[in-house]
C-alpha atoms as a PDB file:
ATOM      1  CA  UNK A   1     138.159 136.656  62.123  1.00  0.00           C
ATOM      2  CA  UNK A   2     137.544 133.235  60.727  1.00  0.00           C
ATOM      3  CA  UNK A   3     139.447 130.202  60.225  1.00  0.00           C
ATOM      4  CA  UNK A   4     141.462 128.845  57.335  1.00  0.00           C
ATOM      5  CA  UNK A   5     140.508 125.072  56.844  1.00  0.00           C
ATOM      6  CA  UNK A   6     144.629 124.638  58.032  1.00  0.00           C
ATOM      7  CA  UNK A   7     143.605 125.911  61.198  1.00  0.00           C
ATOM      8  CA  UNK A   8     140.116 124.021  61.428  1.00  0.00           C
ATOM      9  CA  UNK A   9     141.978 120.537  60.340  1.00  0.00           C
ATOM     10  CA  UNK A  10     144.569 121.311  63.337  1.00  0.00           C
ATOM     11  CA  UNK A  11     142.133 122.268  65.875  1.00  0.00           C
ATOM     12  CA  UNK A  12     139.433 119.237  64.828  1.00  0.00           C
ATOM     13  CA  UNK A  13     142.290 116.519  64.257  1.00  0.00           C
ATOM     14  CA  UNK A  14     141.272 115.927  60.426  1.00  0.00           C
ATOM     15  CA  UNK A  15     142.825 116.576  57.265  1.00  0.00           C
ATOM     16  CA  UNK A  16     142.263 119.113  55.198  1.00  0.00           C
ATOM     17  CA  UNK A  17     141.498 116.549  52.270  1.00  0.00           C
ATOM     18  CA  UNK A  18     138.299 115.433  54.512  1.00  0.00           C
ATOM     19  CA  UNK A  19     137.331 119.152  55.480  1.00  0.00           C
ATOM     20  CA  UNK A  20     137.253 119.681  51.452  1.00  0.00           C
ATOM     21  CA  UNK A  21     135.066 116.545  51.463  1.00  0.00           C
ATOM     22  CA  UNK A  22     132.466 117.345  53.637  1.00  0.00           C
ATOM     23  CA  UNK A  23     132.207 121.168  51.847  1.00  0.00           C
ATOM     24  CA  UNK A  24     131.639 119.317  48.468  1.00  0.00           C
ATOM     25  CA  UNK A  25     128.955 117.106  50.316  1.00  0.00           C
ATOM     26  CA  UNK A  26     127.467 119.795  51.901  1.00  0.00           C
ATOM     27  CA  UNK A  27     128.170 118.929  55.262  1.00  0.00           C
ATOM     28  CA  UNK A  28     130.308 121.392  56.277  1.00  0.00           C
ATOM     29  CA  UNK A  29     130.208 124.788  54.255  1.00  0.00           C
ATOM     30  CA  UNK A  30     132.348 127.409  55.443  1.00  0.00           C
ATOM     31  CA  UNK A  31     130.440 130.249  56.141  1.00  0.00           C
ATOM     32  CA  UNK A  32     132.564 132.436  54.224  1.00  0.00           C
ATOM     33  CA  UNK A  33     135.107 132.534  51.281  1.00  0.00           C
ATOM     34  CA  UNK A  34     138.222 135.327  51.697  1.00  0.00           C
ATOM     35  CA  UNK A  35     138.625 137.931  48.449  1.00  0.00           C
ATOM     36  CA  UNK A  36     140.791 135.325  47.462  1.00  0.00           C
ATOM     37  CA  UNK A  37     138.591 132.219  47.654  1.00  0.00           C
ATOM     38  CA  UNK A  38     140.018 130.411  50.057  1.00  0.00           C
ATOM     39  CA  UNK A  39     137.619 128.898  52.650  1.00  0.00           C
ATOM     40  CA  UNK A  40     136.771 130.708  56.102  1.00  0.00           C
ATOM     41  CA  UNK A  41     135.528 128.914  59.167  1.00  0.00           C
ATOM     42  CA  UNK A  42     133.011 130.594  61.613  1.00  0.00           C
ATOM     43  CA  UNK A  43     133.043 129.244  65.404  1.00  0.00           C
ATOM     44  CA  UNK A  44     129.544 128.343  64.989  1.00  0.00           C
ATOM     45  CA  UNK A  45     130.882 126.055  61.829  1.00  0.00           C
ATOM     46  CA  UNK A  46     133.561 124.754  64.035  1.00  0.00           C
ATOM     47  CA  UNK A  47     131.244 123.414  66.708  1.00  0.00           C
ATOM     48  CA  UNK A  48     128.867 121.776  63.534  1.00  0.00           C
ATOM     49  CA  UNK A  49     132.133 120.410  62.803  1.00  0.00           C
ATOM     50  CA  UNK A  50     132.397 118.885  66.608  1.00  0.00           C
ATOM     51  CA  UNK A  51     129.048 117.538  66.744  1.00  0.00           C
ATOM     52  CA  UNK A  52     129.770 116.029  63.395  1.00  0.00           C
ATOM     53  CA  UNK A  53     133.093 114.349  64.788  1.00  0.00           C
ATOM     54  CA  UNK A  54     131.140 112.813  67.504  1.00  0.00           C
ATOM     55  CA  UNK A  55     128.090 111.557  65.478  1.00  0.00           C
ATOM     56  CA  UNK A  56     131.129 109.929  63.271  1.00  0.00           C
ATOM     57  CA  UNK A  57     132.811 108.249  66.669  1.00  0.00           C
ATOM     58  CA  UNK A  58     129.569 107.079  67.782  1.00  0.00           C
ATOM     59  CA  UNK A  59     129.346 105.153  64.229  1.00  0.00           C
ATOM     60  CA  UNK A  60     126.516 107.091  62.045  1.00  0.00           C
ATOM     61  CA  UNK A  61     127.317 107.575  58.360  1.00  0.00           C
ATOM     62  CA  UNK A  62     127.662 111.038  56.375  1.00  0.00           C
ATOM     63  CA  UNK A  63     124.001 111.059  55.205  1.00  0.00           C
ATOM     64  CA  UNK A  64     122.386 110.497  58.744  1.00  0.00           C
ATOM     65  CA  UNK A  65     124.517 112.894  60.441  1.00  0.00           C
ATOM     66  CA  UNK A  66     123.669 115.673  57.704  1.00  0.00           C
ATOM     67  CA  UNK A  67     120.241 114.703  58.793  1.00  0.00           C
ATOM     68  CA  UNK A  68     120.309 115.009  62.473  1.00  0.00           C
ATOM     69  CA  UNK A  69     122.180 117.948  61.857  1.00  0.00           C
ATOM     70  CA  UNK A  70     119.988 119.376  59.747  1.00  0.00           C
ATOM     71  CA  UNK A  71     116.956 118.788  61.253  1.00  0.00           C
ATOM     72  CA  UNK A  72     115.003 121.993  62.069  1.00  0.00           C
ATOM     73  CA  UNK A  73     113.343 120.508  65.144  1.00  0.00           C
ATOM     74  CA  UNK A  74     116.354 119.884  66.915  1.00  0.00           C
ATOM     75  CA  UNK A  75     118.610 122.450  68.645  1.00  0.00           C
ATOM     76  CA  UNK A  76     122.650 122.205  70.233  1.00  0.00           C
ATOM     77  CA  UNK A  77     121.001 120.988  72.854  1.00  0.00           C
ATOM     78  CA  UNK A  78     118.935 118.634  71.425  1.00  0.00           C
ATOM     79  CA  UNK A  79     122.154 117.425  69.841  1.00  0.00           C
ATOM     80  CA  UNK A  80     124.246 117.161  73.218  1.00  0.00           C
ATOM     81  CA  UNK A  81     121.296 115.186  74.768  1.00  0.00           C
ATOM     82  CA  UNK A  82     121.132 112.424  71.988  1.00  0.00           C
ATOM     83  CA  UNK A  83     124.931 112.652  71.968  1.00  0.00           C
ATOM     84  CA  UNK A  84     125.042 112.038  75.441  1.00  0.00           C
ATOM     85  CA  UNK A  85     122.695 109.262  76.182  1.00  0.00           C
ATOM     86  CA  UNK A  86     124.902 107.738  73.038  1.00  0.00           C
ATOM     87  CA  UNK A  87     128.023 107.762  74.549  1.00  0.00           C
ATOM     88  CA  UNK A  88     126.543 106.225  78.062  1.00  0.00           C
ATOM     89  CA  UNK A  89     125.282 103.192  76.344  1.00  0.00           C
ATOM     90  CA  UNK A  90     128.677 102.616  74.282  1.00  0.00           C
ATOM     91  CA  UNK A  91     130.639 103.282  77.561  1.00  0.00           C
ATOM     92  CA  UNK A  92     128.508 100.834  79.527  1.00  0.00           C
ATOM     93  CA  UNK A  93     128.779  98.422  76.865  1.00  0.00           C
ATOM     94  CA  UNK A  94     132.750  98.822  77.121  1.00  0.00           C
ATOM     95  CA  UNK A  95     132.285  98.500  80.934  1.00  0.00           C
ATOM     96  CA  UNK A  96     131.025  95.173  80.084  1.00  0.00           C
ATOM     97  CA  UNK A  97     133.946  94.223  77.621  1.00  0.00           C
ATOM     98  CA  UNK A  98     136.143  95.248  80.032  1.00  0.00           C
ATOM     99  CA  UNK A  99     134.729  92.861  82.371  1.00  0.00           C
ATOM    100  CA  UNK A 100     134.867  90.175  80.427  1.00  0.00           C
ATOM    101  CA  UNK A 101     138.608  90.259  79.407  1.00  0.00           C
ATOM    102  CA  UNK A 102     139.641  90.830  83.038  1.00  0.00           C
ATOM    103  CA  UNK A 103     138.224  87.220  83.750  1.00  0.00           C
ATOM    104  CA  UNK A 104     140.067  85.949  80.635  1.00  0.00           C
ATOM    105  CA  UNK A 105     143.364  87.644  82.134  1.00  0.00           C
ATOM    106  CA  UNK A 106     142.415  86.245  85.613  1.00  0.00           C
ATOM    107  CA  UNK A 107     142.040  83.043  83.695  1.00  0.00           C
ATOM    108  CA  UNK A 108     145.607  83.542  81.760  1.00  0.00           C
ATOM    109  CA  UNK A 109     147.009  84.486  84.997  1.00  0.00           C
ATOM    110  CA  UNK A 110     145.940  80.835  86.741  1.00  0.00           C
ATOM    111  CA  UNK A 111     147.118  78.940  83.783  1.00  0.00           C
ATOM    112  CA  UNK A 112     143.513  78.156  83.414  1.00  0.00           C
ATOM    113  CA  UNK A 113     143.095  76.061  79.815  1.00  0.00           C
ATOM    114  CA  UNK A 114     140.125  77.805  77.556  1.00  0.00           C
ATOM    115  CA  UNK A 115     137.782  76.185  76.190  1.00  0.00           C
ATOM    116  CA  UNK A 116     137.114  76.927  72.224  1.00  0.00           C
ATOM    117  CA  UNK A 117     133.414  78.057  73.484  1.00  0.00           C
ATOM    118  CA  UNK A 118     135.279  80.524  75.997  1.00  0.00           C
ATOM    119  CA  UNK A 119     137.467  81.654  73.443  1.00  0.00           C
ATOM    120  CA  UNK A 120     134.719  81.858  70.886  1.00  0.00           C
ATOM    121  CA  UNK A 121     132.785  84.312  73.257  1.00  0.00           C
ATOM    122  CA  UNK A 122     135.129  86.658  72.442  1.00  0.00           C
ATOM    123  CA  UNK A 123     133.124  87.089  69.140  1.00  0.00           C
ATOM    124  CA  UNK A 124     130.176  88.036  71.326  1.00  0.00           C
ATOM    125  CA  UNK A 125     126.927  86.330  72.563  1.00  0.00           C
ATOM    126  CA  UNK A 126     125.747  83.652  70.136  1.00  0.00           C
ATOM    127  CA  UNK A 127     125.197  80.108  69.611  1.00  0.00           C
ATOM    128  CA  UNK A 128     128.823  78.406  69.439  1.00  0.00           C
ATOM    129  CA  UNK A 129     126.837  74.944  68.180  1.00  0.00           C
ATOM    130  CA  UNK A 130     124.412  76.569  65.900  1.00  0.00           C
ATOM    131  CA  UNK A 131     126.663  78.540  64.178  1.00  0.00           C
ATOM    132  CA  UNK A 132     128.943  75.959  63.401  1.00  0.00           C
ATOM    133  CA  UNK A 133     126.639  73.949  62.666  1.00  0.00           C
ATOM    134  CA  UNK A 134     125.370  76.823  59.713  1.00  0.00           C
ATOM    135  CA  UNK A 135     128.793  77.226  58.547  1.00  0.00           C
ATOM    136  CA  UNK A 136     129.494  73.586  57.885  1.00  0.00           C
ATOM    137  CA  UNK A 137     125.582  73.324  56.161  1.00  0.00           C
ATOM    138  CA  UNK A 138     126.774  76.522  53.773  1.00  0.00           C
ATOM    139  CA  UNK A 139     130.525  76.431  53.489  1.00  0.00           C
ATOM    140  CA  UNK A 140     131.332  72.766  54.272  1.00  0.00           C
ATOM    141  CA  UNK A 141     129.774  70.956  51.925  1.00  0.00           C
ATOM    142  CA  UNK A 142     131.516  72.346  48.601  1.00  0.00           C
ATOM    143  CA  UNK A 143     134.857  71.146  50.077  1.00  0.00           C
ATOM    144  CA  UNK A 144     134.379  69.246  53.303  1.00  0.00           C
ATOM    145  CA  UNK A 145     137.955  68.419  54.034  1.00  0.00           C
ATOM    146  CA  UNK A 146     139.298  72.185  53.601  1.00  0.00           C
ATOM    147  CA  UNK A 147     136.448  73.052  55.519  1.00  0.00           C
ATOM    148  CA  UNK A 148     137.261  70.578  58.484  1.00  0.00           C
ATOM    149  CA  UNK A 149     141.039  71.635  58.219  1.00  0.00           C
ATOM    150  CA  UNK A 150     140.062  74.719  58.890  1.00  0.00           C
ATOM    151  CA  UNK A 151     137.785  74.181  61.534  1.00  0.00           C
ATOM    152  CA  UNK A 152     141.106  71.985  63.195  1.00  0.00           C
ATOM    153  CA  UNK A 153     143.393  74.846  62.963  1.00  0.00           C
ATOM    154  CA  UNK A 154     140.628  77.508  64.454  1.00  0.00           C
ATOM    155  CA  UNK A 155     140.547  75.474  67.000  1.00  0.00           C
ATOM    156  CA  UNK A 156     144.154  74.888  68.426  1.00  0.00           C
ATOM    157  CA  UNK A 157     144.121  79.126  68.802  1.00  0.00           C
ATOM    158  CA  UNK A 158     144.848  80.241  72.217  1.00  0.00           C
ATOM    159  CA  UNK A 159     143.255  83.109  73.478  1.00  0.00           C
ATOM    160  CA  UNK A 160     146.418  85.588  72.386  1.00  0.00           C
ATOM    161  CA  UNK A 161     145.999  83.924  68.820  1.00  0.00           C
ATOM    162  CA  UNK A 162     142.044  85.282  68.719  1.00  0.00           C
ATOM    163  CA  UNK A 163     142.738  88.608  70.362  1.00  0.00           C
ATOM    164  CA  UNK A 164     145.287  89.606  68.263  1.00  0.00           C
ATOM    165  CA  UNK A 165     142.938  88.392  65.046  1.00  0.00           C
ATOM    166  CA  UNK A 166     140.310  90.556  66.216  1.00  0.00           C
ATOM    167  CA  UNK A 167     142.824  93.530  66.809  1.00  0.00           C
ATOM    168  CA  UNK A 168     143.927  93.034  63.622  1.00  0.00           C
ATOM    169  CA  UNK A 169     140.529  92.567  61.896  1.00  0.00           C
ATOM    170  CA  UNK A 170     139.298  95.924  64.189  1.00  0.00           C
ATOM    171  CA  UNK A 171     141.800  97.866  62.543  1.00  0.00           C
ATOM    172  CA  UNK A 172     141.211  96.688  58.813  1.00  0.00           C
ATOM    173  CA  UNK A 173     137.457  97.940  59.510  1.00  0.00           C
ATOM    174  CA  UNK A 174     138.072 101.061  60.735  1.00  0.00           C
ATOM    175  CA  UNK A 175     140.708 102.049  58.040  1.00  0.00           C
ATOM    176  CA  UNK A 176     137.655 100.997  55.341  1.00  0.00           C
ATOM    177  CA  UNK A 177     135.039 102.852  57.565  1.00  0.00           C
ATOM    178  CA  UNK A 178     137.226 105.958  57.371  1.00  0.00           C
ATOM    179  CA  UNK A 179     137.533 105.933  53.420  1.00  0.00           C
ATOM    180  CA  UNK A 180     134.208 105.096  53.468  1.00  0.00           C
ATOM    181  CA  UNK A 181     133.180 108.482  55.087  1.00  0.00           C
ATOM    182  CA  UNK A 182     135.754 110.216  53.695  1.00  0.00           C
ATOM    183  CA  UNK A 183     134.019 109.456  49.972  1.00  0.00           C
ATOM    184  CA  UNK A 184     136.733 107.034  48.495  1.00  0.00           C
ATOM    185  CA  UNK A 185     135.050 105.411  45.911  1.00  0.00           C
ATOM    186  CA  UNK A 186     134.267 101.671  46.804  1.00  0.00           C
ATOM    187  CA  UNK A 187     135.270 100.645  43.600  1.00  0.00           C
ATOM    188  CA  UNK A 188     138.520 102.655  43.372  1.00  0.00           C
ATOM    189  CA  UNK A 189     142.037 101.674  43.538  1.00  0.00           C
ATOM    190  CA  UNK A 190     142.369 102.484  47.427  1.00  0.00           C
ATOM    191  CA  UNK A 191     139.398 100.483  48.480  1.00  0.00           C
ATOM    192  CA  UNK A 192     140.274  97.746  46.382  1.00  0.00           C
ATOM    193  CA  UNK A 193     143.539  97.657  48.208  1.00  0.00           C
ATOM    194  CA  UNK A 194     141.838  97.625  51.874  1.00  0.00           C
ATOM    195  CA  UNK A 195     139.451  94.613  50.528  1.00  0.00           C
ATOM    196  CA  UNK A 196     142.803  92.898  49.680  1.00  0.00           C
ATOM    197  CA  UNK A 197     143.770  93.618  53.197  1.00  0.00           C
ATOM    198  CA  UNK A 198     140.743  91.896  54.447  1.00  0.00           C
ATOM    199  CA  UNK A 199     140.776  89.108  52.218  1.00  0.00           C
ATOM    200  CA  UNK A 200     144.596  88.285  53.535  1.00  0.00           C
ATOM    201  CA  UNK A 201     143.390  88.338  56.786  1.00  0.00           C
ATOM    202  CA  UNK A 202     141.048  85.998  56.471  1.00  0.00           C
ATOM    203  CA  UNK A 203     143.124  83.357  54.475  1.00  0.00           C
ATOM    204  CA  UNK A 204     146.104  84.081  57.069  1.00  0.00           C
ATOM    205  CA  UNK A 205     143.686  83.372  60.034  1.00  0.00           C
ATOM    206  CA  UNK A 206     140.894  81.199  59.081  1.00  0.00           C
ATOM    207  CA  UNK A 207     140.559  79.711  55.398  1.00  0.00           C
ATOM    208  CA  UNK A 208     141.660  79.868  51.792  1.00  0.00           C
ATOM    209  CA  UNK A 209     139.715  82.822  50.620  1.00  0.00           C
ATOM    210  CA  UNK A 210     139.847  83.190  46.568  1.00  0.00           C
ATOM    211  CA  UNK A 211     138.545  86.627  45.678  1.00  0.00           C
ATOM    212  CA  UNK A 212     135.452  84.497  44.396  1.00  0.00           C
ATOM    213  CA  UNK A 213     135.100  83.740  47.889  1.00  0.00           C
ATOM    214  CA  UNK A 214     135.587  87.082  48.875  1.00  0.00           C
ATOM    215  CA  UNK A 215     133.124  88.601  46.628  1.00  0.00           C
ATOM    216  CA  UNK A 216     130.040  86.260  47.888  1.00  0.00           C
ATOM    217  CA  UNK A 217     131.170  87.125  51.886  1.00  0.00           C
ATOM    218  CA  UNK A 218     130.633  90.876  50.934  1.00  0.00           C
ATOM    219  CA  UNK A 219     127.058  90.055  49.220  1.00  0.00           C
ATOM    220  CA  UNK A 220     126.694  88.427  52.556  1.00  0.00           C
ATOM    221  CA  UNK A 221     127.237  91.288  54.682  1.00  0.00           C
ATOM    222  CA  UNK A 222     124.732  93.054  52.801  1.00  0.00           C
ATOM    223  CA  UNK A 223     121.984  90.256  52.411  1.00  0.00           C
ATOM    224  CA  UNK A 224     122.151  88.684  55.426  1.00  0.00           C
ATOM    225  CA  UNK A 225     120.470  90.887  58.612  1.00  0.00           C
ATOM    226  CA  UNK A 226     123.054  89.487  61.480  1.00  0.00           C
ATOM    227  CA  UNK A 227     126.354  90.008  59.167  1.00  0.00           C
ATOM    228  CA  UNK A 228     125.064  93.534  58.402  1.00  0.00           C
ATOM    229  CA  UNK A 229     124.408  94.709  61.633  1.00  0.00           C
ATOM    230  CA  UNK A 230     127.835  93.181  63.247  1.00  0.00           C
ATOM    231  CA  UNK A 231     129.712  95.117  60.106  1.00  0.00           C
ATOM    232  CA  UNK A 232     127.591  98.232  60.151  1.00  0.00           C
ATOM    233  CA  UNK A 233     128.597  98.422  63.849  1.00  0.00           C
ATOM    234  CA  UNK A 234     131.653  99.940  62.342  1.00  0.00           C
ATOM    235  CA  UNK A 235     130.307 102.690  60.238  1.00  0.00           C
ATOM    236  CA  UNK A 236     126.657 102.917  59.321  1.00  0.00           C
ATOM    237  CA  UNK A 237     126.420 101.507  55.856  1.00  0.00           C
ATOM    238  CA  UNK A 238     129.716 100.104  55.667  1.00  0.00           C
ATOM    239  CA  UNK A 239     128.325  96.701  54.778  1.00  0.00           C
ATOM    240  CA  UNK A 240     127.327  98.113  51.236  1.00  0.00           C
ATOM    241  CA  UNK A 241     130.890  99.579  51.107  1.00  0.00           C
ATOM    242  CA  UNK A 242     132.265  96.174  51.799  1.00  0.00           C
ATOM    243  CA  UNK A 243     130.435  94.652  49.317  1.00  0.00           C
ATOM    244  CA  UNK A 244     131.170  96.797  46.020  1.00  0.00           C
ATOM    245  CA  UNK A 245     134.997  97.280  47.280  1.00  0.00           C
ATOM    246  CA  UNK A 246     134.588  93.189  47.913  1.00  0.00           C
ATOM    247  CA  UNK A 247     133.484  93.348  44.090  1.00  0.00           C
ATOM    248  CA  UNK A 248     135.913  95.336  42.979  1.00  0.00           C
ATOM    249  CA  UNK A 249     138.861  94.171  44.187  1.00  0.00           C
ATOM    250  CA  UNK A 250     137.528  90.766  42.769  1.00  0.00           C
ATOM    251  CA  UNK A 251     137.539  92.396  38.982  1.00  0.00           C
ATOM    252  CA  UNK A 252     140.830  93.409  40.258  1.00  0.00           C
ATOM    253  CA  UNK A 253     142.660  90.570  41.056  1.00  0.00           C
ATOM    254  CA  UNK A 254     140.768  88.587  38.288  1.00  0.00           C
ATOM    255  CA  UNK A 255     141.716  90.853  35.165  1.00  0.00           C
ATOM    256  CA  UNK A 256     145.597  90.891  37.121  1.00  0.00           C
ATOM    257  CA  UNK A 257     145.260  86.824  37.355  1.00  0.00           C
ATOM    258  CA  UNK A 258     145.799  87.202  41.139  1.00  0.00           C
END
């Protein structure tokens, strides 16, 4: 006996909106259809629909994993091995995280005062100076005294103030990731409304951004190498995404006078 999709969403954790999704892609096809049409899942299309769950946690996009998945060279196996070697490096790179904010809470615990390089490595390894240095040459010199305003306020921030930013912007990139692979329509309604999201967050935490603004930092994650990869890291390519729902939500707000 097979599976209804109500019984494949329950057992996988999805909806059934994004098992329909991944049938009209041609990701997932049931293997059968009852007399009455309704889908039927097989046990062999429940564990495509596992490996496909994991690909998705580890970050790949819809296309890629239909790829891997497809690919006639490469068995379960095959699958579990790539899976697994995946999964090491991302928990050895948490290891590391993990690490790092135990010394910050050490640091917290000693009433030890941060200094805005320590709390900008929380962003990751890079060039504090050099990077600043950028911003001002590409940002800064349109409107230097918002610019150094907002370089003043950045950095009073303690190191609560940047964690729960990057919470915060964490979450706003996995809820656009998710539409994203569940084939929402960058420049529909919904994604429009998750670009506004991001947009606030920005103006709450860092600057005034005007959805003119906004629209150029989305061509930005897609032209620029180091902005893609750091927003692809959330959902392979998201930065596109980003970009037209960016765009969108710029029409938007535009045509609304917002």
């Amino acid at each position: 006996m097979g599976h209804t999709v109500g019984e494949a969403a329950r057992i996988s954790g999805q909806t059934v909106r994004t098992l329909h999704h991944y049938d009209t892609i041609g990701l997932l096809v049931p293997a059968e259809r009852t007399a009455s049409g309704y889908r039927s899942y097989s046990e062999r299309d429940l564990e495509r629909l596992r490996q496909i769950l994991t690909y998705r946690e580890l970050g790949f996009g819809l296309e890629r994993i239909a790829e891997l998945l497809d690919d006639p060279a490469a068995d379960t196996r095959a699958h579990l091995v790539r899976q697994h070697a995946l999964v090491t490096e991302r928990i050895d790179r948490l290891r590391t995280m993990a690490r790092a904010l135990e010394r910050l809470m050490e640091a917290d615990t000693m009433q030890l005062d941060l200094t805005p390089g320590e709390r900008l490595e929380l962003f990751g390894d890079f060039d504090v100076d050099a990077r600043a240095e950028e911003a001002r040459e590409r940002w800064g010199a349109r409107n230097p005294e918002a610019f150094d305003r907002s370089v003043r306020d950045v950095g009073r921030y303690t190191r609560d103030d940047w964690l729960r930013s990057q919470a915060e912007a964490a979450e706003i990139y996995r809820a656009l990731a998710r539409a994203m692979d569940d084939g929402v329509p960058a420049g529909s309604e919904a994604a429009a409304d998750l670009a506004e999201r991001h947009r606030d967050h920005i103006t709450r935490w860092f600057y005034d951004c005007t959805v003119e603004t906004h629209r150029g930092l989305g061509q930005l994650y897609a032209d620029d190498e180091r902005f893609t990869a750091t927003v692809d890291a959330h959902g392979q390519g998201l930065s596109v995404y980003l970009r037209d729902a960016f765009a969108a939500n710029a029409a938007r707000r535009g045509a609304d006078g917002g």
